[in-house]
Protein backbone atom coordinates (compact mmCIF):
# COMPACT_ATOMS: atom_id res chain seq x y z
CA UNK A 1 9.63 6.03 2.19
CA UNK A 2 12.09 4.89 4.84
CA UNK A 3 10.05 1.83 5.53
CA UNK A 4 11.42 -0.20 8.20
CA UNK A 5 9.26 -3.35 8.17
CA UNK A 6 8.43 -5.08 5.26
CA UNK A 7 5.54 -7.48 5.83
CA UNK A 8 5.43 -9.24 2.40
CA UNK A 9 6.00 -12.67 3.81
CA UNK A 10 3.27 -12.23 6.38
CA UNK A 11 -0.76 -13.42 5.77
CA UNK A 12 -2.62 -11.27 7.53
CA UNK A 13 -4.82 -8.46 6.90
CA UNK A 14 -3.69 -6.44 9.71
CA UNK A 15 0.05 -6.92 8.35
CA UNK A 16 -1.68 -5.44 4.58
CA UNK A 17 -3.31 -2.65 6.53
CA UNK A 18 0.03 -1.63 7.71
CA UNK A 19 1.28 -1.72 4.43
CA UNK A 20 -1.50 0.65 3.36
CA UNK A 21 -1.34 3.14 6.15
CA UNK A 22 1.36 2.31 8.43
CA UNK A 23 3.79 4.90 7.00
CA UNK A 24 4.52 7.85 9.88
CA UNK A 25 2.13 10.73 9.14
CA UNK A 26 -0.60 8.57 6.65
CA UNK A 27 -3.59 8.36 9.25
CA UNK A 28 -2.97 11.75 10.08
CA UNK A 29 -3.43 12.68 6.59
CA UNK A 30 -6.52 10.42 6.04
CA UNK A 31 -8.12 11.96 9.49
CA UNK A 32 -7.73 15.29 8.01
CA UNK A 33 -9.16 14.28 4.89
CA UNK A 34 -12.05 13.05 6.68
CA UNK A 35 -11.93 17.05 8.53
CA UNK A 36 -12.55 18.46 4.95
CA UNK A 37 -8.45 18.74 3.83
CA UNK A 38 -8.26 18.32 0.48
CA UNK A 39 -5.23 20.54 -0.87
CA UNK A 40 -1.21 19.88 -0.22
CA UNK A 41 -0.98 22.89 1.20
CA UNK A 42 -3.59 22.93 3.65
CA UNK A 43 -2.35 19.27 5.44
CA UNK A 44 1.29 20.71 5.37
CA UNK A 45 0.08 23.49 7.13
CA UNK A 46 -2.06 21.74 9.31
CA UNK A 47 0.42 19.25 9.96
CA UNK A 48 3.74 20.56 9.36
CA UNK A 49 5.22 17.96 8.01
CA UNK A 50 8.17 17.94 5.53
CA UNK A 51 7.27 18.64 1.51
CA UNK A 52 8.89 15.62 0.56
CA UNK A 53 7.19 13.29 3.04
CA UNK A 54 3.75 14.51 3.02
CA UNK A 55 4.21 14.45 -1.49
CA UNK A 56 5.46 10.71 -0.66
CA UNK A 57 2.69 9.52 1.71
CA UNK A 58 -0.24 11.14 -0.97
CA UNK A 59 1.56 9.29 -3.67
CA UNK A 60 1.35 6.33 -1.96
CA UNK A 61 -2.48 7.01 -0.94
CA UNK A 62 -2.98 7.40 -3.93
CA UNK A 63 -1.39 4.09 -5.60
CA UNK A 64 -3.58 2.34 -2.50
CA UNK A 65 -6.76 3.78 -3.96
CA UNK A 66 -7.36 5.20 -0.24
CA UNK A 67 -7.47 8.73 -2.29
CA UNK A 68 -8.23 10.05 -5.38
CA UNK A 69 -6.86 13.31 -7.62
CA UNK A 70 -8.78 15.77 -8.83
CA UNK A 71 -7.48 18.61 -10.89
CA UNK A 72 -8.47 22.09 -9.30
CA UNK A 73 -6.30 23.80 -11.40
CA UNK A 74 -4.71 23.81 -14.96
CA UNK A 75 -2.39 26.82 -14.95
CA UNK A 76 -0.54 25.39 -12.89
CA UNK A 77 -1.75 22.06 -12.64
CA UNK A 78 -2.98 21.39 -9.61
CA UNK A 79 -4.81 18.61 -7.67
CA UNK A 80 -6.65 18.39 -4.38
CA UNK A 81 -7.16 14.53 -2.77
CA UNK A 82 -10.44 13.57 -1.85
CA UNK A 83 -11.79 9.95 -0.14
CA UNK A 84 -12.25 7.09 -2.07
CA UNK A 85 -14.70 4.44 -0.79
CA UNK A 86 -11.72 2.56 0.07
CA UNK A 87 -10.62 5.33 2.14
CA UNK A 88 -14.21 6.42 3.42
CA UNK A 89 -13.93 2.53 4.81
CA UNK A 90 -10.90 3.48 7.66
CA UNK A 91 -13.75 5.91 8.78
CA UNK A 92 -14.44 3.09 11.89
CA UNK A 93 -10.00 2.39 12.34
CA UNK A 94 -9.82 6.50 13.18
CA UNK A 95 -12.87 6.09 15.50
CA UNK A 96 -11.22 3.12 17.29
CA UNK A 97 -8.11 4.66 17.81
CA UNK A 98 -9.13 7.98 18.77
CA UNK A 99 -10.79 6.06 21.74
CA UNK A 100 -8.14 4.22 22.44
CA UNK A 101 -5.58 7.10 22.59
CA UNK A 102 -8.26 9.33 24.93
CA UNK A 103 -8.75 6.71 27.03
CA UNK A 104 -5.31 5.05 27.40
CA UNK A 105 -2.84 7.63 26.81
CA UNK A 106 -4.82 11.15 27.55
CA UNK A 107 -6.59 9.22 30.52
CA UNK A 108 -8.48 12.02 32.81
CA UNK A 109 -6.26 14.84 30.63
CA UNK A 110 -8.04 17.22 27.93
CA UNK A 111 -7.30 14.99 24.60
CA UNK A 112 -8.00 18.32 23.27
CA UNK A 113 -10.94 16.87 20.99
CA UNK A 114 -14.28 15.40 22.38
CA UNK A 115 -16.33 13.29 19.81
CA UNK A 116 -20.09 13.72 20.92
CA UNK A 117 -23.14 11.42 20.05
CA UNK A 118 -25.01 13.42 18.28
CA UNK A 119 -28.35 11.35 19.10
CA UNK A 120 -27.35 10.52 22.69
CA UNK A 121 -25.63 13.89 23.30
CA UNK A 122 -22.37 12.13 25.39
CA UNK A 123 -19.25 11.19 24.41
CA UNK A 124 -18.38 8.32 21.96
CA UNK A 125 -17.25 5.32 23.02
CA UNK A 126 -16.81 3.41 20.17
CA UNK A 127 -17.32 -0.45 19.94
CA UNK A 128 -17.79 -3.00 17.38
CA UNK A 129 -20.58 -4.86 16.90
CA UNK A 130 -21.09 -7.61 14.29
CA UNK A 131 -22.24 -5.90 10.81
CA UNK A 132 -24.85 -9.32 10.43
CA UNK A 133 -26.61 -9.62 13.92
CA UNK A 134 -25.68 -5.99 15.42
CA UNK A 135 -24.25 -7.70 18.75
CA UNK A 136 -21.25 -6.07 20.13
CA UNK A 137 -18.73 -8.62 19.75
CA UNK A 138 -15.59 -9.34 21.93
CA UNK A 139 -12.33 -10.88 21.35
CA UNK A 140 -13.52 -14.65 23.22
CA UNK A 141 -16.43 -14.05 20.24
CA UNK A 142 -14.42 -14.51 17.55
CA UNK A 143 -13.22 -17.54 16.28
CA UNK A 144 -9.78 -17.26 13.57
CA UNK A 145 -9.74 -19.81 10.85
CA UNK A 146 -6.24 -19.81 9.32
CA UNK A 147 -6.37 -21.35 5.33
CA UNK A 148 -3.64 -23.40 4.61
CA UNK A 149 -2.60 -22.03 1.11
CA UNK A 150 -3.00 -17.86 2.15
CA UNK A 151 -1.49 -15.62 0.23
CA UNK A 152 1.27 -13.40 1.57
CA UNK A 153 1.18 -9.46 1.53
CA UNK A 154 3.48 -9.87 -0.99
CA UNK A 155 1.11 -11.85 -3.43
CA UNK A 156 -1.61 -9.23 -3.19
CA UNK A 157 0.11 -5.71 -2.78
CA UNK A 158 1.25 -3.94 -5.63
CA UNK A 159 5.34 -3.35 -5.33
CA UNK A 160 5.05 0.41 -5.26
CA UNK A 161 7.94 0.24 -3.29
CA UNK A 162 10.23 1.30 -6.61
CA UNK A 163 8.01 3.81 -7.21
């Protein structure tokens, strides 16, 4: 997929996210399946990306479990890509970086797409809180424990890379 890194050596999680959907064009693909896409036609439309790259990056979604096929159509066979609960989990990653990009790159300019609060009724500002106590947690909250015999990227990916 004209993969320039290859993070098999590394053990980290954020190194086997990357992996998953670091590829150019894969979140944009998994933010418009969270927008209702579900058909290779619609994305490349939507996106405009090249056949052969947009057929690569669902294959690989695919081997990744992030989506699943479903046939909408025998004759011809057909499939349309829906969410996994693998990929329903990068739900909070697309928040996160929307944020980020409206806040640090768009700045005071029109990002073009508000996300609004339903509840509240202003715009999201997303933040993470701990999933256990519900505090919002920063990075001097955190403590990293490194385990001397971690596995590598490379010990727990599958090597769809010949595929």
């Amino acid at each position: 997929m004209g993969r320039t890194a290859d993070y098999s050596r590394q053990s980290c999680s954020i190194a086997a996210t990357l992996e998953v959907i670091g590829d150019p064009w894969t979140l944009l693909v998994v933010r418009d399946a969270f927008n209702g896409v579900t058909r290779f036609e619609q994305w490349q439309e939507r996106l405009g990306v090249a056949r052969n790259v947009l057929a690569a990056r669902l294959k690989s979604l695919v081997q990744h479990g992030v989506l699943e096929p479903r046939l909408y159509s025998e004759r011809p066979p057909r499939n349309e890509y829906v969410l996994t609960a693998k990929g329903k989990d990068l739900y909070g990653v697309l928040i996160t970086l929307h944020g980020w990009g409206a806040k640090h790159v768009y700045g005071d300019a029109d990002a073009g797409v508000l996300m609004t609060h339903k509840a509240c009724g202003e715009d999201l500002k997303p933040r993470i809180a701990c999933g256990c106590c519900g505090e919002i947690v920063k990075p001097r909250d955190i403590q990293l424990t490194m385990r001397a015999d971690r596995p590598t990227v490379g010990d727990v990916m599958p090597d769809d890379k010949a595929a």
